[in-house]
N, C-alpha and C. Protein backbone atom coordinates (compact mmCIF):
# COMPACT_ATOMS: atom_id res chain seq x y z
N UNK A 1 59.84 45.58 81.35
CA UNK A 1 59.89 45.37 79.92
C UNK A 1 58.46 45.49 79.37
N UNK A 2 58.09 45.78 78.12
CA UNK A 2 56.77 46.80 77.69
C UNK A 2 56.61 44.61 77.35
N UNK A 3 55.07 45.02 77.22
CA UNK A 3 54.51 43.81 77.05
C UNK A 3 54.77 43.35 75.32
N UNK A 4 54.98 44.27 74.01
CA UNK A 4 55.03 43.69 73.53
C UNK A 4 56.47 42.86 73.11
N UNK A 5 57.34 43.46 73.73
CA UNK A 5 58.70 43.16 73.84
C UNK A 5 58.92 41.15 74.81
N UNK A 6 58.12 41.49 75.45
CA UNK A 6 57.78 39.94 76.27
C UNK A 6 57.05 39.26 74.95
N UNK A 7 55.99 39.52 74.42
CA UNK A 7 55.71 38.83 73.08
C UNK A 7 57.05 38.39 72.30
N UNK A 8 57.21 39.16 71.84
CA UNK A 8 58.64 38.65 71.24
C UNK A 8 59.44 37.82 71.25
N UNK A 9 59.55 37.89 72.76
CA UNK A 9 60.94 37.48 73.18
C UNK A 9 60.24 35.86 73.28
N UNK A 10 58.83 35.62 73.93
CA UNK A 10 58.42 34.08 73.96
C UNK A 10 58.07 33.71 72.92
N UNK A 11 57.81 34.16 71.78
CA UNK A 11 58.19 33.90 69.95
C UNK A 11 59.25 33.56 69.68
N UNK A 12 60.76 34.27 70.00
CA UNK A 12 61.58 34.02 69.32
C UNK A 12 62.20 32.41 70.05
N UNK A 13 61.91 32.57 71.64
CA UNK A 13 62.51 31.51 72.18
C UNK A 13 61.86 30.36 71.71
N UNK A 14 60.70 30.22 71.48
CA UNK A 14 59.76 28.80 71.00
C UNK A 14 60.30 28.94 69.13
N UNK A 15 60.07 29.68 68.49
CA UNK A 15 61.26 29.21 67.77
C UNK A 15 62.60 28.78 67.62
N UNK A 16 62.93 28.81 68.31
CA UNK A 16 64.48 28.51 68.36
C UNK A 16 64.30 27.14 68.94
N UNK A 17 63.22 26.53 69.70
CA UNK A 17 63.13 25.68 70.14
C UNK A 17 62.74 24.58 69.16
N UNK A 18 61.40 24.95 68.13
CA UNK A 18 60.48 24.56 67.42
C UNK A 18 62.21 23.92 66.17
N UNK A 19 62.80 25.05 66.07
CA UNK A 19 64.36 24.84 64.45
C UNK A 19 65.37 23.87 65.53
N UNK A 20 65.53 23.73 66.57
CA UNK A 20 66.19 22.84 67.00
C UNK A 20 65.52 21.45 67.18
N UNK A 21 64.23 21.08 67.51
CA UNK A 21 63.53 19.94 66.89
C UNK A 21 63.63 19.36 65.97
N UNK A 22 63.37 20.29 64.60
CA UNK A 22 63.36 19.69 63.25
C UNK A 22 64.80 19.75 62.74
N UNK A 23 65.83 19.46 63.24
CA UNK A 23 67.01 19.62 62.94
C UNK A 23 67.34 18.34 61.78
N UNK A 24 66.63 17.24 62.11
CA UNK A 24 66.72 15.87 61.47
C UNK A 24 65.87 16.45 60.06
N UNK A 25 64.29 16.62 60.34
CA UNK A 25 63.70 17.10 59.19
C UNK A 25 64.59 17.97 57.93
N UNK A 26 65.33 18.93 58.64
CA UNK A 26 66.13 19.82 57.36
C UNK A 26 67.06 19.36 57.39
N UNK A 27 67.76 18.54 58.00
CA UNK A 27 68.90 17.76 57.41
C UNK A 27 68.51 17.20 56.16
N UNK A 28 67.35 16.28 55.95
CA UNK A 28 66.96 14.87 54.95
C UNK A 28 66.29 16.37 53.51
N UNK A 29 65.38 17.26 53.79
CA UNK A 29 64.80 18.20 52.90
C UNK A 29 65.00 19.07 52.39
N UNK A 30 65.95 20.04 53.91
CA UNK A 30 66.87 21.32 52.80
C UNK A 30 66.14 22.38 54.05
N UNK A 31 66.95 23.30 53.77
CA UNK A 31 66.12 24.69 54.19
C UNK A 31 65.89 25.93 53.08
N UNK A 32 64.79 26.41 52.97
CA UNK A 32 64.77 27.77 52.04
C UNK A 32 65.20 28.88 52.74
N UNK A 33 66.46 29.49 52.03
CA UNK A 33 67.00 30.52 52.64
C UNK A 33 67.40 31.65 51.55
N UNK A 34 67.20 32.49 51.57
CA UNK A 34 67.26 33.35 50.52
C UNK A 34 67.38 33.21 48.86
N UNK A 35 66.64 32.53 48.53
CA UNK A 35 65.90 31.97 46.99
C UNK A 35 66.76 30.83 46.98
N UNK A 36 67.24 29.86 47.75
CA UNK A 36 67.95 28.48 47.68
C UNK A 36 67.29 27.69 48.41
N UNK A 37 67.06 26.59 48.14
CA UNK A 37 67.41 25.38 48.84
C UNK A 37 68.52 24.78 49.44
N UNK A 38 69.03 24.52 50.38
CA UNK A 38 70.28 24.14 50.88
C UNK A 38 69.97 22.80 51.91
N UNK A 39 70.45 21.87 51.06
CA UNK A 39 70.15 20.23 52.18
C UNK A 39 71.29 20.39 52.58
N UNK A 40 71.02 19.08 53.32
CA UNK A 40 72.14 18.56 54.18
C UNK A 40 72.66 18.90 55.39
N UNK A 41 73.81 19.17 55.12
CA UNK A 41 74.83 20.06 56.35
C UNK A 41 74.82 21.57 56.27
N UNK A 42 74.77 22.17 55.05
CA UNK A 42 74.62 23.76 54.59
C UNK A 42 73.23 23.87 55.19
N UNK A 43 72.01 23.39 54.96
CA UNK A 43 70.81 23.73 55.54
C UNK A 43 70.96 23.66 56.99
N UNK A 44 71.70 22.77 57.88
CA UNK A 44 71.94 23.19 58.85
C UNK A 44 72.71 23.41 59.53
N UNK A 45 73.86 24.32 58.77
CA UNK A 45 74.43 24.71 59.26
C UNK A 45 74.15 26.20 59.45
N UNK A 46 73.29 27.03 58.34
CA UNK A 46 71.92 27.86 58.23
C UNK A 46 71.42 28.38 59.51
N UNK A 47 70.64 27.37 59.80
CA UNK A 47 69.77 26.91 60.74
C UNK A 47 70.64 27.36 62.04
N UNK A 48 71.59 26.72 62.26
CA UNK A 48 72.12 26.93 63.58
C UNK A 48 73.27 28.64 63.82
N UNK A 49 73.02 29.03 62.58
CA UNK A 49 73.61 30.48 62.23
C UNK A 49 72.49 31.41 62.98
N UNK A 50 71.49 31.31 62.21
CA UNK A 50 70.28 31.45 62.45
C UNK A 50 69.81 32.10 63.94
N UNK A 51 69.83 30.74 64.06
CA UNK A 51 69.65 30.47 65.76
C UNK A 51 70.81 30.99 66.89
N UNK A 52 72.13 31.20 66.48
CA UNK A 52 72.97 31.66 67.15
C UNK A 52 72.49 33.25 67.06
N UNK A 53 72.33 34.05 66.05
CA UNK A 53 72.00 35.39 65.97
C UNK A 53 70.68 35.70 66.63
N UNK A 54 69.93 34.96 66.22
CA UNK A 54 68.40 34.51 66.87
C UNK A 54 68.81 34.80 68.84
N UNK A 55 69.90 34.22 69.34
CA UNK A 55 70.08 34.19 70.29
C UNK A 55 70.52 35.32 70.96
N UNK A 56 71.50 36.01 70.18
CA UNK A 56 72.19 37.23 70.87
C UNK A 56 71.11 38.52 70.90
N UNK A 57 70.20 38.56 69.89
CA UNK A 57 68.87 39.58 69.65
C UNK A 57 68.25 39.48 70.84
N UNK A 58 68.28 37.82 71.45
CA UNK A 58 66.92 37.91 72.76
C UNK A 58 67.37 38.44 73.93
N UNK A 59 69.14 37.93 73.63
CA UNK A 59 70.39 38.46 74.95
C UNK A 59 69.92 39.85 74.91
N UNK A 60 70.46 40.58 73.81
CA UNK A 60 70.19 42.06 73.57
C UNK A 60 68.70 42.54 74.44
N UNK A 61 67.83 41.90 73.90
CA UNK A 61 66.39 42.49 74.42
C UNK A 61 65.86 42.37 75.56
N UNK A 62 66.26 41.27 76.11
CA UNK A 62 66.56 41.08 78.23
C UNK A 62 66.95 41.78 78.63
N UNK A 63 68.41 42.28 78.18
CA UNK A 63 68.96 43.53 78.88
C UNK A 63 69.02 44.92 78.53
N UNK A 64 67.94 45.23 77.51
CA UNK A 64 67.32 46.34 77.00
C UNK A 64 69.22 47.26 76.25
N UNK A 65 69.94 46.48 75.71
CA UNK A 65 70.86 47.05 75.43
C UNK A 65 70.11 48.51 74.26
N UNK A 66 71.02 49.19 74.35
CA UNK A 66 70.42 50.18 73.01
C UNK A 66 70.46 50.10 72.00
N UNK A 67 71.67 49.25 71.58
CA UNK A 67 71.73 48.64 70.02
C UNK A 67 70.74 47.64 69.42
N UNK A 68 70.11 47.21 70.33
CA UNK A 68 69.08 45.82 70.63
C UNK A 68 68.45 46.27 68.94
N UNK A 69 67.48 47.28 68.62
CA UNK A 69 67.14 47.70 67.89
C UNK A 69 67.56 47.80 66.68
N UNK A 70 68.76 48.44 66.34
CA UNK A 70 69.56 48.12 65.11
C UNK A 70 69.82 46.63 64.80
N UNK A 71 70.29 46.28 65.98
CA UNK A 71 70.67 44.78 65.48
C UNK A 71 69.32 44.05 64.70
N UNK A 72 68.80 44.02 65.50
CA UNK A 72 67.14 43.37 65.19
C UNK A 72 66.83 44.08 63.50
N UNK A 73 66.66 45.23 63.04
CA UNK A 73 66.62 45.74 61.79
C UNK A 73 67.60 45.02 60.82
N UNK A 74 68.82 45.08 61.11
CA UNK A 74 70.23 44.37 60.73
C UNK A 74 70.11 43.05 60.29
N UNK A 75 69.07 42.30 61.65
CA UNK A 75 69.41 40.63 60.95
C UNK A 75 68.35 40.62 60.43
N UNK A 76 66.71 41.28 60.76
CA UNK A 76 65.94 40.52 59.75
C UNK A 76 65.48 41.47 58.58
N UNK A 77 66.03 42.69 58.20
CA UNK A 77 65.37 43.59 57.02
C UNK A 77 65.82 42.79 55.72
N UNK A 78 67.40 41.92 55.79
CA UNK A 78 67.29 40.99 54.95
C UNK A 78 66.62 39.96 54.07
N UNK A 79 66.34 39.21 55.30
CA UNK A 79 65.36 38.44 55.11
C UNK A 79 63.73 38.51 54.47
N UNK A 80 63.57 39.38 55.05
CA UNK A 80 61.91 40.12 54.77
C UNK A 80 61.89 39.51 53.56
C-alpha cells in the first residue's frame, strides 16, 4: 500500500476514535453538519452515520477495492 494511502488510513482511524470519545460532548452541544446544528440524539446519531461510512472507506482502502475511490469522492465532495 503507497505510503500516502497508510497516512490516511491512520487519520481516518484516530478520528473515528477521537468522534467516539466525544460522544457525551455532542450529545450536551450539538454537531455542525451541513449549515445546522443538531443536539442531542440527531447530532449523534450524525456522528455515528458518519463513522459507520467513515468505516467502510477504510474497509474499502485495506483491500485496495477499485471503487475505494469513488466512494471516498461520494462521501466527502459533499461535505467539502
Amino acid at each position: 500500500m503507497p505510503s500516502s494511502l497508510k497516512v490516511l488510513f491512520v487519520l481516518f482511524v484516530l478520528g473515528l476514535v477521537f468522534m467516539i470519545i466525544n460522544l457525551g460532548a455532542i450529545f450536551k452541544t450539538g454537531v455542525f453538519f451541513l449549515g445546522l446544528i443538531l443536539p442531542g440524539f440527531a447530532g449523534v446519531a450524525v456522528l455515528l452515520l458518519i463513522s459507520c461510512l467513515t468505516a467502510i472507506l477504510l474497509y474499502a482502502l485495506w483491500n485496495r477495492f477499485s471503487w475505494a475511490w469513488k466512494y471516498a469522492i461520494a462521501l466527502w465532495s459533499p461535505l467539502a
